[in-house]
Protein backbone atom coordinates (compact mmCIF):
# COMPACT_ATOMS: atom_id res chain seq x y z
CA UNK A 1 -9.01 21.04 -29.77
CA UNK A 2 -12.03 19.02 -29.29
CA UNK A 3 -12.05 15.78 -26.57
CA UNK A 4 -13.71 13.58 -29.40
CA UNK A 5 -10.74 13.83 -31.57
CA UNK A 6 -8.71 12.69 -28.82
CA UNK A 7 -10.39 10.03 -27.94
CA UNK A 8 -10.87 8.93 -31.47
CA UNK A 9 -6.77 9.26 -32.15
CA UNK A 10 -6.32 7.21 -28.78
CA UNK A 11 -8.99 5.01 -29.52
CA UNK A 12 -7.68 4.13 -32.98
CA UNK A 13 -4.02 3.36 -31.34
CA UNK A 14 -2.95 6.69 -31.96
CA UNK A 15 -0.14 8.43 -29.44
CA UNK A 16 -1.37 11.67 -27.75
CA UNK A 17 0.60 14.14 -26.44
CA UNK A 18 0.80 16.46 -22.90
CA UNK A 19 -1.18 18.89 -24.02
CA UNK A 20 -4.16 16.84 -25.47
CA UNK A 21 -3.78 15.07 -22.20
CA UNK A 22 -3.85 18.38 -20.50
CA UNK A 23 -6.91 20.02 -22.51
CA UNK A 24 -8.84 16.30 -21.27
CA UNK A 25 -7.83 16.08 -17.86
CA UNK A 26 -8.12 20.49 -17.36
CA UNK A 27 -11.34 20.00 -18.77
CA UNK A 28 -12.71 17.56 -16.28
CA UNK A 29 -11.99 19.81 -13.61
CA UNK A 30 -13.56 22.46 -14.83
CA UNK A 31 -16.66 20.56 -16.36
CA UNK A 32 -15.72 21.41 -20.10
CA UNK A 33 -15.04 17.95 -20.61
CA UNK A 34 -17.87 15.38 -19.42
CA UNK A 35 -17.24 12.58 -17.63
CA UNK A 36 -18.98 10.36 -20.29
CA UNK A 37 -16.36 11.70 -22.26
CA UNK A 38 -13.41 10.69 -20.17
CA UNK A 39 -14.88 7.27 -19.43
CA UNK A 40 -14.78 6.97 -22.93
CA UNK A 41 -10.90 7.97 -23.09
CA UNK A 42 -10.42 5.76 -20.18
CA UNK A 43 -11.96 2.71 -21.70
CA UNK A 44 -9.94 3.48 -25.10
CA UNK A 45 -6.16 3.74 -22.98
CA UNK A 46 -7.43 0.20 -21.40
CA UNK A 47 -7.67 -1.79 -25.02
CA UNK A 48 -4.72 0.59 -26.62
CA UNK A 49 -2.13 1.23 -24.23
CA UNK A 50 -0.04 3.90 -23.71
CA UNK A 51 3.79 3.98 -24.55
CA UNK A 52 6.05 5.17 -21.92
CA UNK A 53 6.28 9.10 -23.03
CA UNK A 54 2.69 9.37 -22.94
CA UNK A 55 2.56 7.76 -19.20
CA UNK A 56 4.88 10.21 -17.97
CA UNK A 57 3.15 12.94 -19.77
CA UNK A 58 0.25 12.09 -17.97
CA UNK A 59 1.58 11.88 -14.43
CA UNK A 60 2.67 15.08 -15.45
CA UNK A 61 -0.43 16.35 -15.54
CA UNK A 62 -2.27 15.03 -12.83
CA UNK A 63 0.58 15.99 -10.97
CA UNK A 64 0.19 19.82 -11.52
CA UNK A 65 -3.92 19.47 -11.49
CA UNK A 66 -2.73 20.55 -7.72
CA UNK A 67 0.16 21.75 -6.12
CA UNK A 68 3.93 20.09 -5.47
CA UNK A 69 4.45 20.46 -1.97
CA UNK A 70 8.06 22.17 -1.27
CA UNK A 71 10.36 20.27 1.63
CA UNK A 72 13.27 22.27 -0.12
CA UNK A 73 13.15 23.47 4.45
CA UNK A 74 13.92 19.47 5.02
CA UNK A 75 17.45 18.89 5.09
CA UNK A 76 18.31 15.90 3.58
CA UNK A 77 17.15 13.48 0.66
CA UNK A 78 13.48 13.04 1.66
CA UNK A 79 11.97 9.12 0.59
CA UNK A 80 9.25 7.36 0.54
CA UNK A 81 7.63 3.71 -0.07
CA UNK A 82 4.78 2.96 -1.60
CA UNK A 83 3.04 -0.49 -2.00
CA UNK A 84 0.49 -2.14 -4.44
CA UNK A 85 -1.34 -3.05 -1.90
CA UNK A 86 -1.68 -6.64 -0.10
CA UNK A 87 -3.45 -8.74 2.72
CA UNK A 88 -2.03 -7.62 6.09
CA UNK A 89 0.63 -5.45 4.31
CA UNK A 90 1.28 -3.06 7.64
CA UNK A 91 5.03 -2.73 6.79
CA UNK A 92 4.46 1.41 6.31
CA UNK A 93 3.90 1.92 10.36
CA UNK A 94 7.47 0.19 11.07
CA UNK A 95 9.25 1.40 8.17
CA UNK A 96 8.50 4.95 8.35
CA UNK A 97 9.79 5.75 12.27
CA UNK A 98 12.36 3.26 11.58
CA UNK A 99 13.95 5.10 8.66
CA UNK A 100 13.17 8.50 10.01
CA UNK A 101 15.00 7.17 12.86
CA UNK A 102 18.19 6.00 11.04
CA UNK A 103 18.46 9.92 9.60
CA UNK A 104 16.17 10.01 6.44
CA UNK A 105 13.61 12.06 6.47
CA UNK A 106 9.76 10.21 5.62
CA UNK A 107 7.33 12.13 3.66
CA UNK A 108 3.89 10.07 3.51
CA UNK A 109 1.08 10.17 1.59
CA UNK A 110 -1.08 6.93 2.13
CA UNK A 111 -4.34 6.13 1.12
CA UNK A 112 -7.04 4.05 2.75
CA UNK A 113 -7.92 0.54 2.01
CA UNK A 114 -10.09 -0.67 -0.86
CA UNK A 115 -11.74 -4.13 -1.60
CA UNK A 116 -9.44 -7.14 -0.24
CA UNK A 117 -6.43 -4.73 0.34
CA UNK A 118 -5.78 -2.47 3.52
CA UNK A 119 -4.92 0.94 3.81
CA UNK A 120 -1.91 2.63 5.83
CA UNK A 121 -4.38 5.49 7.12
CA UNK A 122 -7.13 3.11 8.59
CA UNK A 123 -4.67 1.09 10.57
CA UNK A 124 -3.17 4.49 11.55
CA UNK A 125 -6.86 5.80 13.26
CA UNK A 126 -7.14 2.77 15.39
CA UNK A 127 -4.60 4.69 17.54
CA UNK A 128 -7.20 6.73 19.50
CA UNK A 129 -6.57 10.31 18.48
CA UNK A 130 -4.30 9.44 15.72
CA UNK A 131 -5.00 12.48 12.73
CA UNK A 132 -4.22 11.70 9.00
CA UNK A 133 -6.28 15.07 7.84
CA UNK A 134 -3.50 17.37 9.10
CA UNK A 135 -3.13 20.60 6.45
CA UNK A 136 0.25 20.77 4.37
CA UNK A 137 1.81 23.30 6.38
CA UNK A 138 1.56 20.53 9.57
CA UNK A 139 2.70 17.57 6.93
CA UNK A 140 5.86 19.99 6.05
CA UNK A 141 6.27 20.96 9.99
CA UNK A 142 6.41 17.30 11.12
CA UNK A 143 8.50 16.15 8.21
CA UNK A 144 10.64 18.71 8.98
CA UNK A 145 10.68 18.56 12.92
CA UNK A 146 10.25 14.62 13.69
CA UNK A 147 11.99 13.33 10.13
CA UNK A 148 8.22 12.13 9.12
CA UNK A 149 4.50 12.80 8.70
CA UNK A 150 2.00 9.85 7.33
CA UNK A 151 -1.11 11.54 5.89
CA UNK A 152 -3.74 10.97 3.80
CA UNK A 153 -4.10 12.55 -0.13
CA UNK A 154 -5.11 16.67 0.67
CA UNK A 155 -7.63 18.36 -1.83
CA UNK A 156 -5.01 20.28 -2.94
CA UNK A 157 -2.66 17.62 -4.02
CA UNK A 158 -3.57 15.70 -7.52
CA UNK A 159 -7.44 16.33 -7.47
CA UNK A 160 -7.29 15.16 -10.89
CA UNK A 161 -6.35 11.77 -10.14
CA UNK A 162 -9.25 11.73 -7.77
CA UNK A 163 -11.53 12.28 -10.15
CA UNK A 164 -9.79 9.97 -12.58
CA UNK A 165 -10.15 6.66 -10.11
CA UNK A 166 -13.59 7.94 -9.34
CA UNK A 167 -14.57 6.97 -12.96
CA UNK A 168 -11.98 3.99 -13.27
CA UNK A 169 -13.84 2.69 -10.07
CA UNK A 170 -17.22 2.47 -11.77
CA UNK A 171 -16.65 1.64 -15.30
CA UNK A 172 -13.91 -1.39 -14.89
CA UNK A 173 -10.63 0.36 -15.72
CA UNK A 174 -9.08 0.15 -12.72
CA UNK A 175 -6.68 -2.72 -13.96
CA UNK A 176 -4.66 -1.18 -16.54
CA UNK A 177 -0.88 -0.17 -16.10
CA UNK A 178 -1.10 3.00 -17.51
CA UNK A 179 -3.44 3.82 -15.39
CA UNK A 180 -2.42 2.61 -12.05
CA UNK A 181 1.19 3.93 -12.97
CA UNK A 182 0.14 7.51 -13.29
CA UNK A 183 -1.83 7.25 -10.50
CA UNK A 184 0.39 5.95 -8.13
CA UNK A 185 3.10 8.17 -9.61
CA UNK A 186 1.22 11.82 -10.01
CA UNK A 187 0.45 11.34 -5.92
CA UNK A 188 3.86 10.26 -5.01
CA UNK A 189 5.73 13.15 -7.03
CA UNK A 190 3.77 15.58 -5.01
CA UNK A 191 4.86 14.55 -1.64
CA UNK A 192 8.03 16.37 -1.87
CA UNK A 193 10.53 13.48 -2.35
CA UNK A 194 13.29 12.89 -3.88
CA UNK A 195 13.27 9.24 -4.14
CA UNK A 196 10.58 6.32 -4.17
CA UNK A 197 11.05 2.61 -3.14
CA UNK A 198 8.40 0.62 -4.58
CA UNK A 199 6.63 -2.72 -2.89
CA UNK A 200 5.13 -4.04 -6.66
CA UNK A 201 3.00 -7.15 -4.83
CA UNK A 202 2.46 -9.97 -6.91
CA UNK A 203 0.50 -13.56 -6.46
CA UNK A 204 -2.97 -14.54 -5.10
CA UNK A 205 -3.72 -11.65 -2.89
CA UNK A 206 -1.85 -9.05 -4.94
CA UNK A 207 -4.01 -6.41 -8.50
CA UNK A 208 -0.86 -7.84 -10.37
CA UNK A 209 -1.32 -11.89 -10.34
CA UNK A 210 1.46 -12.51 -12.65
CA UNK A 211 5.32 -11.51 -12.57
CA UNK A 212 4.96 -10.35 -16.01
CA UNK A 213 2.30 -7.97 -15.01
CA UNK A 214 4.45 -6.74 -11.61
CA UNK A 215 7.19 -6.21 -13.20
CA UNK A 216 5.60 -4.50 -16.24
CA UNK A 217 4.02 -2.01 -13.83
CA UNK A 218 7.47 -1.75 -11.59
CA UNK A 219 9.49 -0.80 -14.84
CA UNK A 220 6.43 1.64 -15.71
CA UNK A 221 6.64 3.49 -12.37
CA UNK A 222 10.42 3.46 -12.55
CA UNK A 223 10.38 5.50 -15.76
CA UNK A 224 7.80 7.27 -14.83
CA UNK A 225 9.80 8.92 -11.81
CA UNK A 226 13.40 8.62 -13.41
CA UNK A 227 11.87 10.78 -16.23
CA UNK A 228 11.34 13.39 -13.74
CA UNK A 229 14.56 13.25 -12.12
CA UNK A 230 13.71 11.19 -9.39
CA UNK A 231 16.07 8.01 -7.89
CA UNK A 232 14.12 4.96 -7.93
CA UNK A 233 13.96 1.12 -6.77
CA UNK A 234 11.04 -1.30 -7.15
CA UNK A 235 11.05 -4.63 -5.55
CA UNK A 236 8.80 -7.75 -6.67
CA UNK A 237 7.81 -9.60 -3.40
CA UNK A 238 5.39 -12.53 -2.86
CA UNK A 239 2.08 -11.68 -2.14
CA UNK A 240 1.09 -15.71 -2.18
CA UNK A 241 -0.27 -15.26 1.66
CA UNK A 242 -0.74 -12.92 4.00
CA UNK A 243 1.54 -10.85 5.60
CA UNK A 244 2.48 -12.11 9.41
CA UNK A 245 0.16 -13.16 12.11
CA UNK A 246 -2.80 -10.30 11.54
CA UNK A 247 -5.41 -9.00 8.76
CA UNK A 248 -7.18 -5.84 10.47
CA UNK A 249 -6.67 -2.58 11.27
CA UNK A 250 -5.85 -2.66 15.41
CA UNK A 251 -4.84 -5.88 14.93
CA UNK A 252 -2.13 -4.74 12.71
CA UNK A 253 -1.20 -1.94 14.32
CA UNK A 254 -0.29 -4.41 17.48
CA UNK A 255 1.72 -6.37 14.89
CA UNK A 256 4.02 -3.25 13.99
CA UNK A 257 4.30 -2.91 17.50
CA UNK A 258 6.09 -5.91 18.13
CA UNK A 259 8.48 -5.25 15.22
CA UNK A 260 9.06 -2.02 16.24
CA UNK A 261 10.38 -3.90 19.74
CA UNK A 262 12.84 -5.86 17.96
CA UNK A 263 9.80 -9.24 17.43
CA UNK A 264 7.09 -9.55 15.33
CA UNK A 265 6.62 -12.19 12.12
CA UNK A 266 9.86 -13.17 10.38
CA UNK A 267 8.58 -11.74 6.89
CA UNK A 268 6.91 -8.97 8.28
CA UNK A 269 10.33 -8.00 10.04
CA UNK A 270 12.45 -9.04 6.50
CA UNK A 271 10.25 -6.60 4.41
CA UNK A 272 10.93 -3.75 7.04
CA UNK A 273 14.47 -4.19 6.94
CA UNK A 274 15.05 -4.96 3.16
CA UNK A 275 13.00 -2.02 2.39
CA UNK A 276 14.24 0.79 4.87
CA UNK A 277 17.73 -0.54 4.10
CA UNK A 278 16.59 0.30 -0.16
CA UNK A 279 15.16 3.46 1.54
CA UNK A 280 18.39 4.25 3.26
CA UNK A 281 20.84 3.73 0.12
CA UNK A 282 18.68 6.12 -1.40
CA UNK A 283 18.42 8.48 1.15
CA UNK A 284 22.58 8.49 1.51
CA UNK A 285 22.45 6.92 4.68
CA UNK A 286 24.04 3.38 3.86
CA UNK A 287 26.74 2.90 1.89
CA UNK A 288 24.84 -0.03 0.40
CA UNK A 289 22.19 -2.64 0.96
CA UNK A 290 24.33 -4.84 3.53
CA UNK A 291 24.67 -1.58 5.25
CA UNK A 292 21.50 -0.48 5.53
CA UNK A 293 19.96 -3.74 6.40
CA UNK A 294 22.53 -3.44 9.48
CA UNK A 295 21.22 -0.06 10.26
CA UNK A 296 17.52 -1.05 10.38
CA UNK A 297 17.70 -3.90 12.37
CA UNK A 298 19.64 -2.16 14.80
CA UNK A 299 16.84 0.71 15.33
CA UNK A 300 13.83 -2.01 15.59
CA UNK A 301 16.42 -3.95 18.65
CA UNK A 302 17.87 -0.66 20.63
CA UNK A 303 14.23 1.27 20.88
CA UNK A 304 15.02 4.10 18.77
CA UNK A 305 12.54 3.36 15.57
CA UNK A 306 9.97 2.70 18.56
CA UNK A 307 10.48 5.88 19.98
CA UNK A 308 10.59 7.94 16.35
CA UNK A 309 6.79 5.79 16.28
CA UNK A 310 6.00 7.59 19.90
CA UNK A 311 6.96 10.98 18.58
CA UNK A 312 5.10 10.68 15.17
CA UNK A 313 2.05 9.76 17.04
CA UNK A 314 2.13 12.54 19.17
CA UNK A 315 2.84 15.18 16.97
CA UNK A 316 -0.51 13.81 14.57
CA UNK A 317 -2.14 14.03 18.14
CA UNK A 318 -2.68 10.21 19.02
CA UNK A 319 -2.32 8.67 22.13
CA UNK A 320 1.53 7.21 22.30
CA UNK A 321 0.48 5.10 25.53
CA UNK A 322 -0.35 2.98 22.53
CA UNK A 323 3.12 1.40 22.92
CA UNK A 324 3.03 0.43 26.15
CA UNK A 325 -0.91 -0.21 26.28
CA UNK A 326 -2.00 -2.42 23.56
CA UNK A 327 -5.36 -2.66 25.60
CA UNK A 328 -5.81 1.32 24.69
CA UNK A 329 -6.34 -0.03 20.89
CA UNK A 330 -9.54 -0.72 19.72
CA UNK A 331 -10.75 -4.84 20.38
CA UNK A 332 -13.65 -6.93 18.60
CA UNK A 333 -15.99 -8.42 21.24
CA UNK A 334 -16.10 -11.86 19.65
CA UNK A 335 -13.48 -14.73 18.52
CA UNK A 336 -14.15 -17.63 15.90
CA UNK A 337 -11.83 -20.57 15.39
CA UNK A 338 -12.14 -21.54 11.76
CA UNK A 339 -10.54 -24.81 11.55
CA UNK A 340 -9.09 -27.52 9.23
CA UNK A 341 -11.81 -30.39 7.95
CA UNK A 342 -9.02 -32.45 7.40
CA UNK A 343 -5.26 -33.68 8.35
CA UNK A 344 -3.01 -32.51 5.56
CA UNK A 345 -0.18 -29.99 4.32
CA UNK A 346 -1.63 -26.25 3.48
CA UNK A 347 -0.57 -26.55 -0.34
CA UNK A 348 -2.43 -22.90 -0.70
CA UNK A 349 -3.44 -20.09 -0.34
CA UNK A 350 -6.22 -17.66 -1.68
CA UNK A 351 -4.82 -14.48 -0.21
CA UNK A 352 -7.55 -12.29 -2.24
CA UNK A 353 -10.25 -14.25 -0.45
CA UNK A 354 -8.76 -13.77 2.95
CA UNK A 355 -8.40 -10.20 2.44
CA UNK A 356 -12.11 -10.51 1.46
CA UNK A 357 -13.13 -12.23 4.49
CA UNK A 358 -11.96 -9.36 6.83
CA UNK A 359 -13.84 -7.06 4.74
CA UNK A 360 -16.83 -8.54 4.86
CA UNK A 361 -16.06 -8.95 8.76
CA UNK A 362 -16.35 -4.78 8.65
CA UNK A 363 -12.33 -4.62 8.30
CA UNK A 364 -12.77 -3.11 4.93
CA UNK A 365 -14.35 -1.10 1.88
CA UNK A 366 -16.64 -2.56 -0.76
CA UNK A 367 -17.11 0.90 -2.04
CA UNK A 368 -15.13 4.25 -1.00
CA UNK A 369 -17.92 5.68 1.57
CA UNK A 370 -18.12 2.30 3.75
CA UNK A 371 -17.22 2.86 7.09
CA UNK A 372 -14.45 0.55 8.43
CA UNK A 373 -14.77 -1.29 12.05
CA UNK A 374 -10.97 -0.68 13.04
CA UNK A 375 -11.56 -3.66 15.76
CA UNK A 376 -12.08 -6.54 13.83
CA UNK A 377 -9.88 -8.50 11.29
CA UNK A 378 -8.23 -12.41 11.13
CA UNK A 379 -5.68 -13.69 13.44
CA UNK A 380 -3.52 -16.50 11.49
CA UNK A 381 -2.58 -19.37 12.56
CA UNK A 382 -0.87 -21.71 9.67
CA UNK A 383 1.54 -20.60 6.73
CA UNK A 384 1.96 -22.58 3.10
CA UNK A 385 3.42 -25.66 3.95
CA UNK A 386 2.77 -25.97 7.33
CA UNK A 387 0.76 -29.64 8.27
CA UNK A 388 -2.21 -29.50 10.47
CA UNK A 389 -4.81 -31.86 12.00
CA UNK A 390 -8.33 -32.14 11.74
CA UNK A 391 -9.87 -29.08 13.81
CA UNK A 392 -6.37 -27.43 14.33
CA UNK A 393 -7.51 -23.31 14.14
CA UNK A 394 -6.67 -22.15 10.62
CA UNK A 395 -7.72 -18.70 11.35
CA UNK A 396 -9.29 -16.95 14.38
CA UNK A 397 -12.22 -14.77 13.23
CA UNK A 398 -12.04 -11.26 15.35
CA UNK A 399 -15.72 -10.20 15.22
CA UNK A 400 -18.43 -8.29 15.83
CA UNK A 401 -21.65 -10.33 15.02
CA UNK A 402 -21.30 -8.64 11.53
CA UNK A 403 -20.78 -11.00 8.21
CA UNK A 404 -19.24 -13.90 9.94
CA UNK A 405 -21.07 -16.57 8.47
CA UNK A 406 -19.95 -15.28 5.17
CA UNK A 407 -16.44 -14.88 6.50
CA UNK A 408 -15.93 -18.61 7.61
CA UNK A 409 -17.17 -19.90 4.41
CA UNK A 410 -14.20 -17.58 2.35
CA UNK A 411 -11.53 -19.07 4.75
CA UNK A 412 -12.86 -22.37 4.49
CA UNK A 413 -12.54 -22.40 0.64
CA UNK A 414 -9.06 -19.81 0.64
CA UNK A 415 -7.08 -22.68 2.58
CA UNK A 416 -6.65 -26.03 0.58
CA UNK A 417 -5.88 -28.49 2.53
CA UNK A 418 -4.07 -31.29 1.05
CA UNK A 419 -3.91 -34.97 1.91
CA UNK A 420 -2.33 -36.64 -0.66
CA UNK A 421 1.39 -35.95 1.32
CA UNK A 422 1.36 -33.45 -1.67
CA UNK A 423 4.91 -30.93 -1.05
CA UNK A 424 4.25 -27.05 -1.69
CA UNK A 425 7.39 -24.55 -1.55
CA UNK A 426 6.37 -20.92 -0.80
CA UNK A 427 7.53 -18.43 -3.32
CA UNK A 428 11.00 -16.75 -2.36
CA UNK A 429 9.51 -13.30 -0.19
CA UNK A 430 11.76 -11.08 -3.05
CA UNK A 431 11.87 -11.22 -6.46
CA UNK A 432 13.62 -8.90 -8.92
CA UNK A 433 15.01 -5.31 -8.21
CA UNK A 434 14.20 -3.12 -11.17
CA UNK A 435 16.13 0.65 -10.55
CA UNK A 436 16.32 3.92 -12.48
């Protein structure tokens, strides 16, 4: 078997099979096969495709590149969620203790944030102490002991799909289903769950821009994990604006905060509960969606998702005075008021570019070895819709004398401001529910 005659068959539209896809992706880890050589294959599956078997065969693989960790100790059907990524998407540090709390246990691999998108395990280490590195024997401990664990991807687990986005990263592959897919997937299935609920973003501030491309990669994922015997939902939500009141690491965190005391943004507190209640069907908590929406809500208002948060910080050796110290959380030294030029009706909103402007703030990653400045990010002030006077605060800029200039000018052009009495209705928060 040779890796040019497999990139030649895929590059020609052929279908290969596991163990072609095993001899290329084996040989990358061991340095038989170059990376100019997979760059090549990677570029070829971008123009050709891949049909569903070959996917799965694929996840397959970069699944068992590492190991599967074993919760077969965890009673119960252990779930996760996983999202596309979005602009102030913080809806993992509710969700998790909330679930958890309602009886199902949480296994969590996140990863950090890239580009305009955040990541779960940056927002988690602006709680001071707060450890996503923990080995898998403390991941299976906690899962086992407080019903979750939220940690970052372990050497151990997939290192092939490491490697993989490595190359996708610098040679402009990174936006191709088949890709993302197995990605996503071969990380997921080696958690230890049984079941996945899927957040497939789509609009302005979403990698999928289209419905037809969300719910071409939502279908993908759901085969992908129904072919190995796993129970899966996907929902399409509206990634048209940001999420709630906050883009930013600490800034989020004190977001999740307030929904885990029973406040917090109305869609920020609706994508919690649909979620967890998806999670909690799966997890054979609820009877059904009605009833697990009813069992969500009811942890974020009595405490008890709140306290589950306490205990999962404490156990990944963070500070829980967190929750009853916001000041303990890291704070930028500067505010900004970036306001409206004119009177008018927000008609929209580039989400991508806001995400962008709290990276360039230091909120983010351009590239995967920036540092991230946990205490800045955007505070916002208007949704689509809402009508605002001249010099009403659009967005408050939380700074630190670092790429602010730059910042204002990609809120200034991501909120249009019409007024023309122009009317503007916000895309529905969910879309379709695609299930194995």
């Amino acid at each position: 078997m040779r890796a040019y005659d497999i990139i030649q068959k895929k590059r020609d539209g052929g279908v290969v099979d596991e163990d072609q896809l095993r001899f290329l992706i084996d040989g990358l880890l061991s340095g038989l096969v170059s990376d100019y050589q997979l760059t090549a294959f990677l570029m070829a599956v971008y123009f050709r495709g891949m049909n569903e078997g070959e996917v799965t065969a694929l996840t397959r693989v970069m699944l068992h590149s590492g190991i599967v960790v074993d919760l077969a100790g965890v009673r119960g059907i252990k779930v996760d969620k996983h999202s596309t990524g979005g602009v102030g998407d913080k809806i993992s540090l509710p969700l998790a203790p909330a679930v958890a709390a309602c009886g199902v246990p949480v296994p969590m691999i996140s990863g950090r944030g890239l580009g305009h998108t955040g990541g779960t395990l940056d927002k988690l280490e602006s709680i001071p102490g707060f450890r996503v590195d923990l080995p898998l024997p403390d991941y299976q401990r906690l899962v086992r002991e407080v019903g979750c664990c939220l940690i970052g991807q372990t050497k151990e687990v997939a290192p092939a799909d490491k490697r993989l986005y490595a190359l996708r990263d610098v040679t402009a592959t990174v936006d191709c289903i088949p890709l993302i897919a197995s990605s996503i997937m071969s990380k997921k299935l080696a958690e230890g769950i049984d079941a996945l609920v899927l957040d497939v973003k789509v609009g302005s501030g979403a990698f999928m821009k289209t419905t037809t491309s969300a719910r071409q990669l939502a279908q993908t994922m759901v085969a992908i994990g129904a072919g190995m015997g796993k129970r899966m939902v996907a929902r399409l939500t509206a990634m048209d604006e940001p999420i709630g009141r906050f883009v930013g690491n600490a800034l989020e965190v004190k977001e999740s905060l307030d929904v885990l005391e029973g406040k917090g943004p109305k869609d920020t507190v609706a994508l919690t509960v649909e979620l967890g209640a998806e999670m909690l069907v799966l997890g054979g908590v609820a009877k059904d969606i009605d009833d697990g929406r009813v069992r969500i809500a009811r942890c974020l208002q009595d405490g008890s998702a709140r306290e589950r948060f306490g205990r999962i910080i404490e156990a990944q050796h963070g500070d829980r005075r967190v929750l009853d110290d916001r000041s303990l959380l890291p704070a930028a030294p500067g505010r900004l008021d970036v306001k409206a030029a004119r009177k008018g009706r927000v008609v929209a909103v580039d989400s991508e570019g806001v995400g962008i402007a709290s990276m360039v703030l230091g909120g983010g990653r351009a590239r995967a070895e920036d540092r991230v400045d946990h205490r800045v990010g955007l505070e916002i002030h208007v949704r689509l819709g809402d009508v605002v006077e001249a010099g009403q605060p659009l967005v408050t800029l939380h700074h630190a004398d670092v790429g602010v200039d730059d910042a204002v000018a990609r809120i200034q052009r991501a909120y249009v401001v019409d007024d023309r009495g122009l009317s503007v209705t916000p895309a529905a928060l969910f879309g379709e529910r695609i299930a194995s």
